[in-house]
Protein backbone atom coordinates (compact mmCIF):
# COMPACT_ATOMS: atom_id res chain seq x y z
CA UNK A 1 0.00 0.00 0.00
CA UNK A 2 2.82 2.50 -1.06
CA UNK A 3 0.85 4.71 -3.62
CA UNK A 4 2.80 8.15 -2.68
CA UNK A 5 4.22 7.56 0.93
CA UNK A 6 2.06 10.43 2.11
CA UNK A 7 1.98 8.71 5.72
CA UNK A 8 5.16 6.78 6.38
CA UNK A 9 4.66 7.00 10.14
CA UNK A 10 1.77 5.24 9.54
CA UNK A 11 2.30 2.65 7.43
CA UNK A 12 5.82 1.87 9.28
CA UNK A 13 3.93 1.76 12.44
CA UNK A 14 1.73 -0.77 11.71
CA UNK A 15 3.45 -2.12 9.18
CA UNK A 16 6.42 -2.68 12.12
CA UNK A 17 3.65 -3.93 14.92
């Protein structure tokens, strides 16, 4: 789900759990 990394705190935060 990497369209534009707009939120990479957010993905790598969950993504990461």
């Amino acid at each position: 789900m990497g369209n534009g990394s707009a939120i990479p705190s957010l993905t790598q935060a969950w993504a990461s759990r």
